[in-house]
C-alpha atoms as a PDB file:
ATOM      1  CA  UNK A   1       0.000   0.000   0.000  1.00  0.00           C
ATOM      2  CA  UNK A   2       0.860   3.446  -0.594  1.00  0.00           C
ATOM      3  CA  UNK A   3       2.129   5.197   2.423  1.00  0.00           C
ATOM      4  CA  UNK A   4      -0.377   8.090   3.366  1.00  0.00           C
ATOM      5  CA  UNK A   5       0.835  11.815   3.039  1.00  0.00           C
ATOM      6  CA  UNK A   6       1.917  13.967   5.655  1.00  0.00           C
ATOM      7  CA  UNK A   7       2.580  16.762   4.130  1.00  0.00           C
ATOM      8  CA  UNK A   8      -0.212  18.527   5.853  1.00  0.00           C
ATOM      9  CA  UNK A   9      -1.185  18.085   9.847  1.00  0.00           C
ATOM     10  CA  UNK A  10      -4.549  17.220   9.657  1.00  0.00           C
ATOM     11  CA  UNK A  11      -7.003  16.489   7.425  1.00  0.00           C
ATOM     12  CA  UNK A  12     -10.442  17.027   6.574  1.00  0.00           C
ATOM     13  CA  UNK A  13     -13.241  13.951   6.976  1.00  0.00           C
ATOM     14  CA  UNK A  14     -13.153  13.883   3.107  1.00  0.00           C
ATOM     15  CA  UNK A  15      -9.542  14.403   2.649  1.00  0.00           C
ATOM     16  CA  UNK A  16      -9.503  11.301   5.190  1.00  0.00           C
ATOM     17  CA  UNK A  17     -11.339   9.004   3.795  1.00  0.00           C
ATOM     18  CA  UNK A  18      -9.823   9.545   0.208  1.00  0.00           C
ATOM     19  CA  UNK A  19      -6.634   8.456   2.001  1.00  0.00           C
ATOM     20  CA  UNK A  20      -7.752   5.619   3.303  1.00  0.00           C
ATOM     21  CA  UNK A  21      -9.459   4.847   0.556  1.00  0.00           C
ATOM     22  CA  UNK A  22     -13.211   4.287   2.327  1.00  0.00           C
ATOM     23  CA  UNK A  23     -16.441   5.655   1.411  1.00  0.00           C
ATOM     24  CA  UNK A  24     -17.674   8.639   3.357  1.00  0.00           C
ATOM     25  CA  UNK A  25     -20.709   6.758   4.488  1.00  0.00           C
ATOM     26  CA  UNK A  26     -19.096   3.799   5.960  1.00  0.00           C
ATOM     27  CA  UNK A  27     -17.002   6.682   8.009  1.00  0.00           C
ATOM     28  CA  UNK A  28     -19.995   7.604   9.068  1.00  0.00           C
ATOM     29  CA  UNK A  29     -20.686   3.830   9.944  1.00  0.00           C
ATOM     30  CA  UNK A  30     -17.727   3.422  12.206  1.00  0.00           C
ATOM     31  CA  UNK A  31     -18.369   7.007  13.574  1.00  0.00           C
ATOM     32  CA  UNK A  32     -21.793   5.572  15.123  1.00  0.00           C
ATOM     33  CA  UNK A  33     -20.107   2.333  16.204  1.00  0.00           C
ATOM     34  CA  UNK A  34     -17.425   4.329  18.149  1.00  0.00           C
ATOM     35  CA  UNK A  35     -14.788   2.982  15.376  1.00  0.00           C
ATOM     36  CA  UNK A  36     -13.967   6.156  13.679  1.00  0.00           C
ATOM     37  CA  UNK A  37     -10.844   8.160  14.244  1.00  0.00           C
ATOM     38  CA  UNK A  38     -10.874  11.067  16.642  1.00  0.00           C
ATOM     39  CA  UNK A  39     -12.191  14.233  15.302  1.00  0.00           C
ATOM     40  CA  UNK A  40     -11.224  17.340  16.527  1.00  0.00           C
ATOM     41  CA  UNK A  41     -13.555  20.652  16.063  1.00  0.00           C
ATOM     42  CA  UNK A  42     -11.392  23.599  14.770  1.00  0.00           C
ATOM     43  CA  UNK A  43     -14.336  26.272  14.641  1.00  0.00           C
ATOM     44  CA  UNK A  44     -16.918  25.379  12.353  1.00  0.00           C
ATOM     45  CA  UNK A  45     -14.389  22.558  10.713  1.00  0.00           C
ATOM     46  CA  UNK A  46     -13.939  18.772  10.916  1.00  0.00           C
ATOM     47  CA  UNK A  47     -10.518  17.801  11.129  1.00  0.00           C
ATOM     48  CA  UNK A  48      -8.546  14.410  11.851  1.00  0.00           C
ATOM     49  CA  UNK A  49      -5.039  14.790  12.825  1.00  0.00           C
ATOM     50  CA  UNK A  50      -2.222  12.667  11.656  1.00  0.00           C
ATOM     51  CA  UNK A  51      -1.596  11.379  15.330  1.00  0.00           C
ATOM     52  CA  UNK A  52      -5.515  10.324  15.489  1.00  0.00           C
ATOM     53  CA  UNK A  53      -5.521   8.838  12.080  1.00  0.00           C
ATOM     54  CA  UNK A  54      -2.333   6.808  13.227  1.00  0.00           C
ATOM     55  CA  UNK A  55      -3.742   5.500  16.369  1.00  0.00           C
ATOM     56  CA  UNK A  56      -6.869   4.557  14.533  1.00  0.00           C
ATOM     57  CA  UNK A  57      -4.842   2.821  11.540  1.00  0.00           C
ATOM     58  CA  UNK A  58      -2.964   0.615  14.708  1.00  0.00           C
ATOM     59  CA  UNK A  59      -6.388   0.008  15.966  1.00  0.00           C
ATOM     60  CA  UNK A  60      -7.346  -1.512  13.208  1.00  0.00           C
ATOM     61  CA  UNK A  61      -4.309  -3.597  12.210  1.00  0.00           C
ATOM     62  CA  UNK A  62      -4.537  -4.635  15.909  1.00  0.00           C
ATOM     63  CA  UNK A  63      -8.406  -6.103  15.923  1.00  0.00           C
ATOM     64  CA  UNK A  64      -7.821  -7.901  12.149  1.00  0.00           C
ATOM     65  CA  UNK A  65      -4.749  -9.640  13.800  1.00  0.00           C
ATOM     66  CA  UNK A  66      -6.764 -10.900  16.345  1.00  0.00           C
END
């Protein structure tokens, strides 16, 4: 797999799932399950930063090794 950008701190909710290459309602999906990354409210944005979208990328490799 292509290794994900950081040349930017955060990204949007869109900008995330493009990079993770999921659809923006099954974000929504794991949002409701308590799956999704962290999101952090910046004002009247979404945003997801790198650190959060790395802990929930471990997260996940962790539960499909199990």
């Amino acid at each position: 797999m292509d290794s994900i950008p950081t040349s930017h701190k955060a990204s949007t909710i869109d900008e995330f799932c493009a990079e993770h290459r999921i659809s923006k309602p099954f974000f929504y999906v794991l949002k409701k399950k308590g799956l999704a990354p962290r999101i952090t409210k910046l004002g009247s944005k979404q945003i997801i930063t790198i650190e959060d979208a790395a802990r929930w990328r471990e997260a996940v490799s962790a539960a499909s090794a199990a």
